[in-house]
Protein backbone atom coordinates (compact mmCIF):
# COMPACT_ATOMS: atom_id res chain seq x y z
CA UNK A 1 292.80 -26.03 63.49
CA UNK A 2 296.19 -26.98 64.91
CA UNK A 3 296.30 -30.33 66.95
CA UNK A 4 296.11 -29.54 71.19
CA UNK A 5 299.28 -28.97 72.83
CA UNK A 6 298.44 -32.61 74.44
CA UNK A 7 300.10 -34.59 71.16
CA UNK A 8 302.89 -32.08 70.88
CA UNK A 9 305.15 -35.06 71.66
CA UNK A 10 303.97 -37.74 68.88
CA UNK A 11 307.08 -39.40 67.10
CA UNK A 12 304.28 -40.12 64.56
CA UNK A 13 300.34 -39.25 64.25
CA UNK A 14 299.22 -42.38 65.69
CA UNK A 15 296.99 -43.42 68.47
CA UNK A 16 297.08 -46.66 69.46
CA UNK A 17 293.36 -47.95 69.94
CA UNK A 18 292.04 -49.34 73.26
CA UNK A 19 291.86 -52.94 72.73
CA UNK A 20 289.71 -55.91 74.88
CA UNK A 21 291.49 -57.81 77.01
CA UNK A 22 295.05 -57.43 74.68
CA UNK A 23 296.06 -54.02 75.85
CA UNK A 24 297.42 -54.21 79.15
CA UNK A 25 299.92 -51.77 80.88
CA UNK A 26 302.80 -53.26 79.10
CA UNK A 27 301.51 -52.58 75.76
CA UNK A 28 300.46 -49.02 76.67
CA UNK A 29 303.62 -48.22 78.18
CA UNK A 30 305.92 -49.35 74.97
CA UNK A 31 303.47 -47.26 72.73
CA UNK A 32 304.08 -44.29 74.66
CA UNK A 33 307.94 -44.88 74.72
CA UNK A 34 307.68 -45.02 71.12
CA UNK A 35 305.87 -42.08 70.68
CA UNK A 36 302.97 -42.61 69.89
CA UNK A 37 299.50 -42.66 72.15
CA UNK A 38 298.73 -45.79 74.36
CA UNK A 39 294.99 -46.41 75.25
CA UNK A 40 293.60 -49.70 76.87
CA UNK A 41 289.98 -49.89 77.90
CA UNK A 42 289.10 -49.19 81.63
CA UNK A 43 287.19 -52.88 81.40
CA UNK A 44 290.17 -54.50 80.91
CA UNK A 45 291.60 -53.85 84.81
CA UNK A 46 289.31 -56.53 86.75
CA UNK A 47 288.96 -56.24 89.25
CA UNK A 48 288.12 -52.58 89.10
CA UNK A 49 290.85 -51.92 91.94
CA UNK A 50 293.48 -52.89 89.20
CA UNK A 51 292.50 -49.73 87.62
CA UNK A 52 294.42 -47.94 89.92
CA UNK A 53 297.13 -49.72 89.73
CA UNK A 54 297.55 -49.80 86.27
CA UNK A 55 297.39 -45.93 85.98
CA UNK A 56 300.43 -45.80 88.61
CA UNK A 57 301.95 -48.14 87.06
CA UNK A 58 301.68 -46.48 83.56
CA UNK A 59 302.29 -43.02 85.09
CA UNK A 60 305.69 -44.04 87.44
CA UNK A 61 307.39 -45.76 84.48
CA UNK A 62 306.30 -43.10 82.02
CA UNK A 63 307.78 -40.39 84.07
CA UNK A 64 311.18 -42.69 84.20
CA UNK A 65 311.31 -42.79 80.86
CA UNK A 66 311.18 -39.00 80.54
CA UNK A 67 313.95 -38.25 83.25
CA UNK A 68 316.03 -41.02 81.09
CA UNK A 69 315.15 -39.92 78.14
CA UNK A 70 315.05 -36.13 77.71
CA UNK A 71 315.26 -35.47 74.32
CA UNK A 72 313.12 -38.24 73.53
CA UNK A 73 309.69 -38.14 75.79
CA UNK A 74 307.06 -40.44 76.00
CA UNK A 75 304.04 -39.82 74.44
CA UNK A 76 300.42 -39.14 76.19
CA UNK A 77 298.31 -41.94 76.94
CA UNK A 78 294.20 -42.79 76.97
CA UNK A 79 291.65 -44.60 78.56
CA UNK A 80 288.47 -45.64 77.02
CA UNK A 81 285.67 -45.85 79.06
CA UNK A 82 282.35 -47.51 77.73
CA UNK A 83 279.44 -45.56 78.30
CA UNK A 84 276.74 -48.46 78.04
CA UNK A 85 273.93 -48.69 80.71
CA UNK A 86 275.76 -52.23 81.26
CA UNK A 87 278.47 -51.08 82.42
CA UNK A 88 277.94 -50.19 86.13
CA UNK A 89 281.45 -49.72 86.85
CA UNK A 90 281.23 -46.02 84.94
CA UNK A 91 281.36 -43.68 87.75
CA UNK A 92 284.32 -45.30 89.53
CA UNK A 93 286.73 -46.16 86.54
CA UNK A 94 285.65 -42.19 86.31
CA UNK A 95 286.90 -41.20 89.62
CA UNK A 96 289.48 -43.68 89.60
CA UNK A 97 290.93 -41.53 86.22
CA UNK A 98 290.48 -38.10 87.65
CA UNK A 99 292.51 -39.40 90.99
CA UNK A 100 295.84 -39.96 88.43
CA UNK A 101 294.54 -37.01 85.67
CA UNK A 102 294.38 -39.25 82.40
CA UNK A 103 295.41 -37.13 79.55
CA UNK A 104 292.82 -38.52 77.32
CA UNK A 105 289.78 -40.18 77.58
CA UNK A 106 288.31 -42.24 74.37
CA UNK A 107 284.45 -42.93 74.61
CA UNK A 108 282.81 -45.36 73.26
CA UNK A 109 278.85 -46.64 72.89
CA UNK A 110 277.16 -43.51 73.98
CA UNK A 111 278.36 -39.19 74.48
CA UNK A 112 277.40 -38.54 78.33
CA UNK A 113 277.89 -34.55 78.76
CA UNK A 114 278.95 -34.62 82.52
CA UNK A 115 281.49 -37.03 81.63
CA UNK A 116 282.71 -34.43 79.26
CA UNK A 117 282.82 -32.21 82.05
CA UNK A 118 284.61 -34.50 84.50
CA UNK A 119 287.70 -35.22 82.30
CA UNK A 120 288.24 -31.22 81.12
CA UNK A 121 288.07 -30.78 85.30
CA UNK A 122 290.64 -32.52 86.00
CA UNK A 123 292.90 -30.98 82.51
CA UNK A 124 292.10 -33.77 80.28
CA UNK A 125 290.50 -34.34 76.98
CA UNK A 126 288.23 -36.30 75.31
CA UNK A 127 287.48 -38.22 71.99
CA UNK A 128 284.70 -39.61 70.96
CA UNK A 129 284.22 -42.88 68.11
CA UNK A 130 281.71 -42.96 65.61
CA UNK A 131 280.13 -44.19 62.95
CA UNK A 132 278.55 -41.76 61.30
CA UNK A 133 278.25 -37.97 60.78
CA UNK A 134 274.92 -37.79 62.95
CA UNK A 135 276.61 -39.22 65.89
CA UNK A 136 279.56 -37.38 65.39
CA UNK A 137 277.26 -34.10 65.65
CA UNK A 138 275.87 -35.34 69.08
CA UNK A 139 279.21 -36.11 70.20
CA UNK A 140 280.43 -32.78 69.92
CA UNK A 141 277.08 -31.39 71.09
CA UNK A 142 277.48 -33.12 74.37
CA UNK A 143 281.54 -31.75 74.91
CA UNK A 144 283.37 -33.86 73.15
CA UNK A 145 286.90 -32.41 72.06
CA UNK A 146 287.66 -34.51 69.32
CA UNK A 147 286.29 -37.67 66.80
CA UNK A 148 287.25 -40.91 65.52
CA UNK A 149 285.28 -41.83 62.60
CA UNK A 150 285.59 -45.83 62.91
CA UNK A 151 285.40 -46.51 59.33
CA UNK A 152 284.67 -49.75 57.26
CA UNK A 153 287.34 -52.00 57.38
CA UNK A 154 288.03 -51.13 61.33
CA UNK A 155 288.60 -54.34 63.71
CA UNK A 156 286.25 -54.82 66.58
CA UNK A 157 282.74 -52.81 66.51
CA UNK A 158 283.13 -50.89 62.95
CA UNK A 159 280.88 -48.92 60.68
CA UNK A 160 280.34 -49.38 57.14
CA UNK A 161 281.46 -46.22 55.25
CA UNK A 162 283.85 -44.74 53.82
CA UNK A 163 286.58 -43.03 55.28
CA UNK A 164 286.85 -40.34 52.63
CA UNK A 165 283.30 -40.31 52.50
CA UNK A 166 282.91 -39.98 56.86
CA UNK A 167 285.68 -37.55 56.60
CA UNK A 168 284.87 -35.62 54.56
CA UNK A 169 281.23 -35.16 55.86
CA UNK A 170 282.33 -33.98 59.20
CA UNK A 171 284.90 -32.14 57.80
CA UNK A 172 282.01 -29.78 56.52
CA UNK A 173 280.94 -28.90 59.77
CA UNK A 174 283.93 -29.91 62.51
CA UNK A 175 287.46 -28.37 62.24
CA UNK A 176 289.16 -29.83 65.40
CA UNK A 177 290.64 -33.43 65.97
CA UNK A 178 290.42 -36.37 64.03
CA UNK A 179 291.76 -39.99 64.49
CA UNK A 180 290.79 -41.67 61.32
CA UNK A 181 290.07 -45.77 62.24
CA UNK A 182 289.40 -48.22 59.38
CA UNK A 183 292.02 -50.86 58.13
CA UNK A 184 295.36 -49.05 58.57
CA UNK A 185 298.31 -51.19 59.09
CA UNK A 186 300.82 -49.38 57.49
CA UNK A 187 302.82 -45.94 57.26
CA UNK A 188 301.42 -45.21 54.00
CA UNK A 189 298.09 -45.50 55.48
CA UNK A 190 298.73 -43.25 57.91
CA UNK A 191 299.50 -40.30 55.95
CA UNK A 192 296.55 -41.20 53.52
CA UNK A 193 294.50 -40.63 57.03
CA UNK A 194 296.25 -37.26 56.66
CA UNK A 195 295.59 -36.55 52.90
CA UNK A 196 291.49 -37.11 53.58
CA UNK A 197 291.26 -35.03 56.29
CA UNK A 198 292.29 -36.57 59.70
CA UNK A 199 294.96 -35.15 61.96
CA UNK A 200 295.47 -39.11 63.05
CA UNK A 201 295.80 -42.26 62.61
CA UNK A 202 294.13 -44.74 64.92
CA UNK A 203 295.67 -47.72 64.92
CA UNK A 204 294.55 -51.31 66.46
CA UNK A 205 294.70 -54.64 65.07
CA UNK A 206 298.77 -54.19 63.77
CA UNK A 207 299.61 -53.63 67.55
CA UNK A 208 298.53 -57.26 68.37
CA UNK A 209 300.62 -58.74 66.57
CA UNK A 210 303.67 -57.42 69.30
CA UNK A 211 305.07 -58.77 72.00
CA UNK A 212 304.08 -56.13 74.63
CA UNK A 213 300.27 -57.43 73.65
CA UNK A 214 298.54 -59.35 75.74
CA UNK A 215 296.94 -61.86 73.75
CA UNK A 216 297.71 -65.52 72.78
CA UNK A 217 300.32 -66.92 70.20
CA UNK A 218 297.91 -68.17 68.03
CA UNK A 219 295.75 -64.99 67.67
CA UNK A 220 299.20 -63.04 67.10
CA UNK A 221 299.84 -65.62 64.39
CA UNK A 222 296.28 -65.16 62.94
CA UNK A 223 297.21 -61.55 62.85
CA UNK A 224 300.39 -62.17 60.59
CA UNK A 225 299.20 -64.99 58.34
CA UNK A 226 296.07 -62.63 58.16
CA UNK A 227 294.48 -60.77 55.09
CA UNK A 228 291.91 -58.79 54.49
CA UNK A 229 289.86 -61.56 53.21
CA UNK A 230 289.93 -63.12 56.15
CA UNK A 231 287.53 -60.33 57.84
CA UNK A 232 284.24 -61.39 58.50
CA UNK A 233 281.72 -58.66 59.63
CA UNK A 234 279.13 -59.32 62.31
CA UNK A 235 276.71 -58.17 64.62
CA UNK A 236 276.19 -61.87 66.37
CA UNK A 237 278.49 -61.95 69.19
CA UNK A 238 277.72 -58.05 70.80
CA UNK A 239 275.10 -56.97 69.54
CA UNK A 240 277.01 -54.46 67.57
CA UNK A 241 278.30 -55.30 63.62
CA UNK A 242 281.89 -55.51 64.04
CA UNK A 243 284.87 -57.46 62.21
CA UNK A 244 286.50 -60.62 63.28
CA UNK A 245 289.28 -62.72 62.30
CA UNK A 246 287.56 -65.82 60.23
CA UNK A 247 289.90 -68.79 61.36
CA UNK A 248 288.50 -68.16 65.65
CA UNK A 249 284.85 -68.29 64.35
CA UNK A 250 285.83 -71.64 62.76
CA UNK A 251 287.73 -72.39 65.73
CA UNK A 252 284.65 -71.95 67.53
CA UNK A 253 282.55 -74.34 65.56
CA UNK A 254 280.75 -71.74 63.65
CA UNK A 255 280.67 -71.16 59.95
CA UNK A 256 281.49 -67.84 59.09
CA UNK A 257 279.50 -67.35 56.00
CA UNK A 258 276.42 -68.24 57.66
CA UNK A 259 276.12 -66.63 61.08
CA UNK A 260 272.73 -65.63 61.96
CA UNK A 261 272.17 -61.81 63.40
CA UNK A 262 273.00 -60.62 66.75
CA UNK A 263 270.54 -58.78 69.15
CA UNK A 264 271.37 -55.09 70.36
CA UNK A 265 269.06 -55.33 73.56
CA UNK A 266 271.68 -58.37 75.14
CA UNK A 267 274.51 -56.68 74.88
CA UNK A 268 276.27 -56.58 77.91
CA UNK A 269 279.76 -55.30 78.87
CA UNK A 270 279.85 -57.61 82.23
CA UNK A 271 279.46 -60.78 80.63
CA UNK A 272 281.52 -59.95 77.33
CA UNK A 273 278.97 -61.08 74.70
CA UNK A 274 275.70 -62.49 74.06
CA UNK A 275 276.53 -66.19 73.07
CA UNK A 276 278.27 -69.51 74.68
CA UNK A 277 281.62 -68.15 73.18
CA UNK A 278 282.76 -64.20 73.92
CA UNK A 279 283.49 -61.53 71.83
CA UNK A 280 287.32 -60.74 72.34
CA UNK A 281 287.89 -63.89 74.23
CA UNK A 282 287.10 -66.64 71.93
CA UNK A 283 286.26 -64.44 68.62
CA UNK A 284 289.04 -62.67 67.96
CA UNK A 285 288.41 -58.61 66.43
CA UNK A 286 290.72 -57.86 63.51
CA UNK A 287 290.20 -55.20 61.17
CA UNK A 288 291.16 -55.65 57.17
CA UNK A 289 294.43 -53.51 57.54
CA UNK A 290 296.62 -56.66 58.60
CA UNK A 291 298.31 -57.44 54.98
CA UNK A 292 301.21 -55.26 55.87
CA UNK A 293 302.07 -57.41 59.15
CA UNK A 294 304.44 -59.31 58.78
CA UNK A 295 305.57 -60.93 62.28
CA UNK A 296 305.13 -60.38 65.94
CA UNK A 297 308.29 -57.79 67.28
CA UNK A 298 308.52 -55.53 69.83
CA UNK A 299 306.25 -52.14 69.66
CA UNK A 300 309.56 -50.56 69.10
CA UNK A 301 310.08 -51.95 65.99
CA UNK A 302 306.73 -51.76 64.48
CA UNK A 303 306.68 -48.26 65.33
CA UNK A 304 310.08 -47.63 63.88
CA UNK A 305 308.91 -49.69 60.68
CA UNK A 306 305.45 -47.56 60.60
CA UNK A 307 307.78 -43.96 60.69
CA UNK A 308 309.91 -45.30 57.77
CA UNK A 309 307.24 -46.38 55.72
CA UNK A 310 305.03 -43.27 56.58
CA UNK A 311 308.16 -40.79 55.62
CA UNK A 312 308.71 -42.78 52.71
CA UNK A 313 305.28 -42.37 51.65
CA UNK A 314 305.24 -38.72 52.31
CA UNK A 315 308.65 -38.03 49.66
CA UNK A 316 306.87 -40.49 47.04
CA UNK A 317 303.78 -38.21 47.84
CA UNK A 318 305.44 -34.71 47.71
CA UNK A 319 307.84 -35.86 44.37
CA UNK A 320 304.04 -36.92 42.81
CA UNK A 321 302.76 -33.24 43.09
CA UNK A 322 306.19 -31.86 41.90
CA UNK A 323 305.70 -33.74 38.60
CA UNK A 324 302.13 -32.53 38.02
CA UNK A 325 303.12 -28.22 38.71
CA UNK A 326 306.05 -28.85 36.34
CA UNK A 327 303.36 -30.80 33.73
CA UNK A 328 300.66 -27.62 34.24
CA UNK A 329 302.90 -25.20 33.92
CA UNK A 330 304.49 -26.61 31.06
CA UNK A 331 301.16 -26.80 29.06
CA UNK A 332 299.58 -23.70 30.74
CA UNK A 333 297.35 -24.71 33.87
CA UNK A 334 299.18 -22.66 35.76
CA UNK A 335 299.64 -24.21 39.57
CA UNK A 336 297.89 -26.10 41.68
């Protein structure tokens, strides 16, 4: 099933995920110039007022861009809204998106079908994350347009399996969208999204490490001196098991190999987390695909960097299946 009309204008199959408190307008609006999606969470506007705000200012400077920049428009942007009965600000961040007609909406923590309904009133669409292939069948049940299977290795809340194995499961059953999230931080890993079954890449934890992101030097720096090693996985500071960069939970006095478990019934999207230090705040979400980063630039450049590798990575790819056709037919397999 072909991609909606909506991403017609991707530079590159990338979404840029909605990140706490780091995306901001400014980050949003350089991913879309670059051409690929821009989402920031509706949470992140506080007051809730500055939602509306943000959207005009995301929706004036993106329609700038395109009069400046005809051959060369902007890509769509998202919103992720958290559907948690702790979040009490729902139903306006809601009406607040259907006043400027968000393109997309990304869900997270619950699939609410009269939301569903709400954004494809107004034109939009809507994508929901998961973990797994039984909430990815509710999702859908409920409306939803499209999936992101949040993989192992994903920063912030992240399951535990496989992305060829998640994949692949709802590939069984689901034959529209995909944004594949789970440690990719490089073009290579984008088109491997591609080769298991995704349409896209969803892409967080590189796009800290720019300038455009709103987020402190040091946790930018964590991001580049960063490695996969340095992930720890936890449920203690939501609720909900996700990944976080080592060095803040030292930072914050804690020992990361020995952090005792969370509770799910005090999580709570107005106060940010469930302990003296917040989630996002103080403990910093990374995911494991932060190797390839190498130092904080401009979105422009990562996303330049991410197109060269990903093309690259696509003739290396394509020059692989060459060799094995000319090795079968050579010793009588015939083609693959």
């Amino acid at each position: 099933m072909a991609l909606p009309p909506i991403f017609d204008r991707l530079r590159l199959p990338v979404i840029g995920s909605p990140l706490f408190i780091v995306s901001g307008p400014e980050l949003v609006i350089a991913q879309c110039k670059a051409g690929v999606v821009g989402s920031f969470p509706a949470l992140n506007a506080r007051p809730q007022s500055l939602l509306d705000e943000w959207l005009h200012q995301i929706t004036e400077e993106l329609a700038a861009w395109d009069r400046a920049n005809p051959d060369r428009l902007s890509a769509p942007y998202a919103v992720n809204q958290i559907v948690h009965k702790s979040n009490d600000r729902l139903l306006d961040d809601i009406a607040t998106c259907e006043k400027w007609k968000v393109p997309i909406t990304i869900t997270s923590l619950g699939a609410r079908e009269e939301l569903n309904q709400a954004v494809h009133g107004w034109g939009g669409i809507t994508l929901h994350d998961i973990i797994d292939d039984r909430f990815a069948r509710k999702a859908i049940e409920k409306g939803a347009d499209g999936l992101i299977p949040v993989a192992a290795g994903a920063g912030g809340h992240a399951g535990r399996q496989s992305p060829f194995a998640l994949v692949q499961e709802i590939r069984e059953w689901f034959d529209g969208p995909i944004a594949l999230s789970g440690a990719i931080g490089h073009g290579r890993s984008v088109l491997a999204a591609q080769a298991c079954g995704a349409d896209l890449a969803y892409i967080g934890s590189a796009f800290i490490a720019t300038t455009e992101a709103n987020a402190e030097d040091t946790y930018k720096n964590g991001i580049v001196e960063g490695r996969a090693g340095d992930i720890v996985y936890s449920n203690l500071f939501t609720g909900v098991h996700g990944n976080y960069l080592r060095q803040s939970i030292v930072a914050a006095g804690m020992d990361p190999d020995n952090l005792p478990e969370g509770d799910l019934k005090t999580m709570n999207f107005g106060s940010g987390g469930n302990t003296k230090v917040k989630a996002w705040k103080d403990i910093w979400g990374s995911g494991q695909g932060i190797g390839p980063v190498s130092a904080v630039r401009p979105v422009a450049e990562f996303v330049a960097e991410l197109e060269a590798q990903y093309l690259a990575a696509r003739r290396e790819l394509e020059a692989k299946v060459r060799l094995i056709v000319l090795k079968n037919s050579v010793i009588g397999f015939g083609h693959i």
